[in-house]
C-alpha atoms as a PDB file:
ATOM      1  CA  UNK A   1    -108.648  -4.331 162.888  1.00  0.00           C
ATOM      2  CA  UNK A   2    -105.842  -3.354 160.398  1.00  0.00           C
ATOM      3  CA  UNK A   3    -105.647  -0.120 158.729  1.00  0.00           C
ATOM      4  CA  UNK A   4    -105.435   0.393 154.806  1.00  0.00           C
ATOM      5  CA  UNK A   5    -102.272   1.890 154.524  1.00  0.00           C
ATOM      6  CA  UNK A   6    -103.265   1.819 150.558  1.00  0.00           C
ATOM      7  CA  UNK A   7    -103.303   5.150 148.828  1.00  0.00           C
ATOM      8  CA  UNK A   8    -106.988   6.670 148.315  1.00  0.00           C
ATOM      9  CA  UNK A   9    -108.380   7.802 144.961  1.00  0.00           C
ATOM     10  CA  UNK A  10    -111.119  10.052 144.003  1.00  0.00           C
ATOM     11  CA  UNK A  11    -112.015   9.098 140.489  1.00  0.00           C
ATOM     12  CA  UNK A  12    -113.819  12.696 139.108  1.00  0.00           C
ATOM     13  CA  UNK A  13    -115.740  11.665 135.555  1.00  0.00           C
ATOM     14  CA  UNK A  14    -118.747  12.023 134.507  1.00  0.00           C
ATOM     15  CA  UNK A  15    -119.096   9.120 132.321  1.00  0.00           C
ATOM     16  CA  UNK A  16    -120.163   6.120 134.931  1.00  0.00           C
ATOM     17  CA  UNK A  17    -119.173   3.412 133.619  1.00  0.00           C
ATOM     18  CA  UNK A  18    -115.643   4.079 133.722  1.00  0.00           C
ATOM     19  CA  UNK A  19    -115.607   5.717 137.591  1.00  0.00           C
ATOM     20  CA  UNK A  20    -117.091   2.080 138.186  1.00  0.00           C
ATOM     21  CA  UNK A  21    -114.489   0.432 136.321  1.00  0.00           C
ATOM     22  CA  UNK A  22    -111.648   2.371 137.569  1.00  0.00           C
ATOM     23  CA  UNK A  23    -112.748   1.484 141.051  1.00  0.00           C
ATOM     24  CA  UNK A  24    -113.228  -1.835 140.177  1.00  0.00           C
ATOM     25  CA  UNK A  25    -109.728  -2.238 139.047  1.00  0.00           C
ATOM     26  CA  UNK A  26    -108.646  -0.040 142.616  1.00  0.00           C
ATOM     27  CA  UNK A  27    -110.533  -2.406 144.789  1.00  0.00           C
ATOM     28  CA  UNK A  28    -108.377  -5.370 143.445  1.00  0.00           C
ATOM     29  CA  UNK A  29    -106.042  -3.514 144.976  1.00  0.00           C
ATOM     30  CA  UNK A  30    -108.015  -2.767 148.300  1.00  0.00           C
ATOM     31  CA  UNK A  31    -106.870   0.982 147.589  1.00  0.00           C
ATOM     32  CA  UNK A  32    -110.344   3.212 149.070  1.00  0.00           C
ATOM     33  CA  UNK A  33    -111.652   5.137 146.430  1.00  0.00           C
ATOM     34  CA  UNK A  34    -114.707   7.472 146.035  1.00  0.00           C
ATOM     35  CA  UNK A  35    -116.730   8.447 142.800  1.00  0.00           C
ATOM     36  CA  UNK A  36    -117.955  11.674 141.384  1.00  0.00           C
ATOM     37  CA  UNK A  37    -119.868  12.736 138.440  1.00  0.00           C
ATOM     38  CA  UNK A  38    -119.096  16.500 138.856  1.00  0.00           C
ATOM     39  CA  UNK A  39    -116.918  18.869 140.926  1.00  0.00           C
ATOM     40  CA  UNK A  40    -119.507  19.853 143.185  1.00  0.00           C
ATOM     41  CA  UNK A  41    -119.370  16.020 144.357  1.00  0.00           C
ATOM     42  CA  UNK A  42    -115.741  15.681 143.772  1.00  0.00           C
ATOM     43  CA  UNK A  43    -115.143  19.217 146.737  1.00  0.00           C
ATOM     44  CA  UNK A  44    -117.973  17.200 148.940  1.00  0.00           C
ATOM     45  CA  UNK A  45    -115.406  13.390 148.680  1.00  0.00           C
ATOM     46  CA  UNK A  46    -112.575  15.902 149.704  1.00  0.00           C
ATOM     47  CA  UNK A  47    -113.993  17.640 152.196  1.00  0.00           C
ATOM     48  CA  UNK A  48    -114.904  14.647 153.961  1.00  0.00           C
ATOM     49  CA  UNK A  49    -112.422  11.866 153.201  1.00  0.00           C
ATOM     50  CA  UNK A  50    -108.461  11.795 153.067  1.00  0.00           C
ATOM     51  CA  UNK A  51    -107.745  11.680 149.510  1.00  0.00           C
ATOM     52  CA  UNK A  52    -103.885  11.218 148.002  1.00  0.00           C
ATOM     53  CA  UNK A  53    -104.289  11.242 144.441  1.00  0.00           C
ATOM     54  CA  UNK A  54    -107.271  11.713 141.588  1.00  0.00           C
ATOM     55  CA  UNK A  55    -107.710  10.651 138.624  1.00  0.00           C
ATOM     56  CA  UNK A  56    -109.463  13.588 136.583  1.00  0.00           C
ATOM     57  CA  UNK A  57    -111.308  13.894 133.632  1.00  0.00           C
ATOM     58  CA  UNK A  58    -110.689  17.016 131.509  1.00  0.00           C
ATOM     59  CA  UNK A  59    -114.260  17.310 130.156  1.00  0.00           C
ATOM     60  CA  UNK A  60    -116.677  16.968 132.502  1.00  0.00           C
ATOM     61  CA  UNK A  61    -119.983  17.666 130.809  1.00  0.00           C
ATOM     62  CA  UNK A  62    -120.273  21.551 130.694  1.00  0.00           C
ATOM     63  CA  UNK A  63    -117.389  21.497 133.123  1.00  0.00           C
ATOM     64  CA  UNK A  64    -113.721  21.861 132.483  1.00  0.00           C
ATOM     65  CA  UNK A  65    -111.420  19.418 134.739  1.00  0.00           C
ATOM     66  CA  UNK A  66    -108.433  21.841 134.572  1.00  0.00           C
ATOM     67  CA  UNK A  67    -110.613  24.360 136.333  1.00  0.00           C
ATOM     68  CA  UNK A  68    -111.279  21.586 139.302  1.00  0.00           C
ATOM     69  CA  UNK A  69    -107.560  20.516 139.137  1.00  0.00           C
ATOM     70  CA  UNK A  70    -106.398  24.202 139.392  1.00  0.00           C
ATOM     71  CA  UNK A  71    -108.680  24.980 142.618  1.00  0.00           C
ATOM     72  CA  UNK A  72    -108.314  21.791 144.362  1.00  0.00           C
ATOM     73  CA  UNK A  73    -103.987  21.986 144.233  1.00  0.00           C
ATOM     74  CA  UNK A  74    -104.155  24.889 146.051  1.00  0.00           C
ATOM     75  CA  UNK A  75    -106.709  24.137 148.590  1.00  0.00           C
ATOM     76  CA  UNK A  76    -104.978  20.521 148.845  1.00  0.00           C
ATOM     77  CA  UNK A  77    -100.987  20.668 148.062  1.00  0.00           C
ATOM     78  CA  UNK A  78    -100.293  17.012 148.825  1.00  0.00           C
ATOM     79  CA  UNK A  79    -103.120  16.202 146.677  1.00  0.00           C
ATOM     80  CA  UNK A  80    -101.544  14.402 143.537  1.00  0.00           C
ATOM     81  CA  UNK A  81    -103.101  14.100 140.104  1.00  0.00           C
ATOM     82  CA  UNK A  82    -103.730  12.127 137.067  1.00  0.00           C
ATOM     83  CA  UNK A  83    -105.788  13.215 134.088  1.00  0.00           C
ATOM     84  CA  UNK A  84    -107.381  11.365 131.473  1.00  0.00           C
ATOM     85  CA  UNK A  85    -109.563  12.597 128.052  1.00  0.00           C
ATOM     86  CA  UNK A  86    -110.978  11.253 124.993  1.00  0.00           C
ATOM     87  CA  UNK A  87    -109.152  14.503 122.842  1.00  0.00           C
ATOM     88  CA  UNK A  88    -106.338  12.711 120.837  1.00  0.00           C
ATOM     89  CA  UNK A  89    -104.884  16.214 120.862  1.00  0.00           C
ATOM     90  CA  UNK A  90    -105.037  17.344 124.294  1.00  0.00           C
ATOM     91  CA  UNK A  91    -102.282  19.386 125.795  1.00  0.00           C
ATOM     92  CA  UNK A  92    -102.083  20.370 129.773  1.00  0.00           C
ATOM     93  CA  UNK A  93    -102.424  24.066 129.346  1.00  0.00           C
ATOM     94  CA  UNK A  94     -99.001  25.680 130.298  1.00  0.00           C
ATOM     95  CA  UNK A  95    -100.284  26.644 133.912  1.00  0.00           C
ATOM     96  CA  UNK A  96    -101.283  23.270 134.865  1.00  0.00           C
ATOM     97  CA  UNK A  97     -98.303  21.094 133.534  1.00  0.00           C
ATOM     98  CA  UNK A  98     -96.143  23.267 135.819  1.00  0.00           C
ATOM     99  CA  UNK A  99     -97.638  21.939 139.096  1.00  0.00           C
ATOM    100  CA  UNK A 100     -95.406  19.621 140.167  1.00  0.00           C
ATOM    101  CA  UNK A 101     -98.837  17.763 141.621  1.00  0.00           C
ATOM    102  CA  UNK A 102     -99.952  17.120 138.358  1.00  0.00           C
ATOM    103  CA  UNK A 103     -98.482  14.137 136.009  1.00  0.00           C
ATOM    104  CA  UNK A 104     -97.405  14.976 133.107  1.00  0.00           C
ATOM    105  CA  UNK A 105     -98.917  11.624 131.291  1.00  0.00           C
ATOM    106  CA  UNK A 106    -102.341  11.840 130.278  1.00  0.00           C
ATOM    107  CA  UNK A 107    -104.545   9.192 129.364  1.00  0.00           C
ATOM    108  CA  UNK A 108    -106.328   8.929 126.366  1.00  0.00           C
ATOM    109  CA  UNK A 109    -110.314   7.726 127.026  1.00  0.00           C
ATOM    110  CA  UNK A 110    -111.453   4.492 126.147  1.00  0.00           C
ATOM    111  CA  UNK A 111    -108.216   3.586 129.072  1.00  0.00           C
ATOM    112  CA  UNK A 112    -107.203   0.170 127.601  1.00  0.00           C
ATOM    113  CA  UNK A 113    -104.977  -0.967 130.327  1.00  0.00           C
ATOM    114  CA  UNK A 114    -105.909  -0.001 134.116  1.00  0.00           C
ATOM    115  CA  UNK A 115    -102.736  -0.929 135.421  1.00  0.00           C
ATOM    116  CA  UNK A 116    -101.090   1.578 133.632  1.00  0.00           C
ATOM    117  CA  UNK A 117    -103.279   4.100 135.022  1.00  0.00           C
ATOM    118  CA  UNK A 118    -102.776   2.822 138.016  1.00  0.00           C
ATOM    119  CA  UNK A 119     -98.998   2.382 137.493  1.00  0.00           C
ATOM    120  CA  UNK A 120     -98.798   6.215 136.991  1.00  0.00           C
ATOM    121  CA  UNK A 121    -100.779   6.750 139.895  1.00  0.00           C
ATOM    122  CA  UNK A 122     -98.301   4.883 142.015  1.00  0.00           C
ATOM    123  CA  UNK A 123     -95.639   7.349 140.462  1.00  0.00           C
ATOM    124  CA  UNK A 124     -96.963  10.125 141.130  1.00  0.00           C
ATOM    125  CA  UNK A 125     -97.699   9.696 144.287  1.00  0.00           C
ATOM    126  CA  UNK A 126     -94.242   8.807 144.993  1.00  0.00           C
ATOM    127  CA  UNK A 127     -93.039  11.719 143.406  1.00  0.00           C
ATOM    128  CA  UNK A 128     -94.774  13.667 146.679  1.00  0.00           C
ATOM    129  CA  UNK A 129     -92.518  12.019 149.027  1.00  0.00           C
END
């Protein structure tokens, strides 16, 4: 049996119907990819899978995703991120934009083209190399 050799993805939002279209979009690419609502479920997908990037939601319900993105680099250092938000006016706070993990493009919630996201995933992940 061959191996995916594909990058895996966990997707951490809490609005479901885009973690299913995300990785919709990532299985037309056969990359693996698991789903979580919260951090709490995001920790359990990275505790037991190999993960290479995520794609992260900053507002996660009554959570913050910078707060998940700061606490998962350092437990994970080859873990690469993307974030995504439906705030216009978002900025990475200073501490954040200077991980060299994190990309610096964020994408703005409703995500109108998946490939793009997907694109920057790519990117960034090939910035770890």
């Amino acid at each position: 049996m061959k191996q995916n050799t594909n990058p895996s993805v966990l997707i951490l939002d809490d609005m479901e119907l885009l973690r299913n279209c995300i990785a919709a979009r990532l299985d037309d690419f056969e990359w693996p990819n698991f789903r979580a609502a919260n951090s709490a479920e995001a920790y359990a997908s990275l505790k037991d899978h190999h993960v290479d990037a995520a794609i992260v939601d900053i507002q996660l319900g009554r959570e913050d995703g910078t707060d998940f993105v700061r606490q998962a680099a350092a437990e994970y250092p080859n873990l690469m991120f993307v974030m995504c938000t439906g705030n216009p006016e978002y900025k990475l706070p200073p501490d954040i934009a200077s991980l060299p993990q994190v990309s610096q493009n964020i994408f703005l919630k409703p995500i109108e083209d998946m490939d793009d996201l997907i694109r920057e995933v790519e990117k960034t992940l090939a910035t770890s190399k």
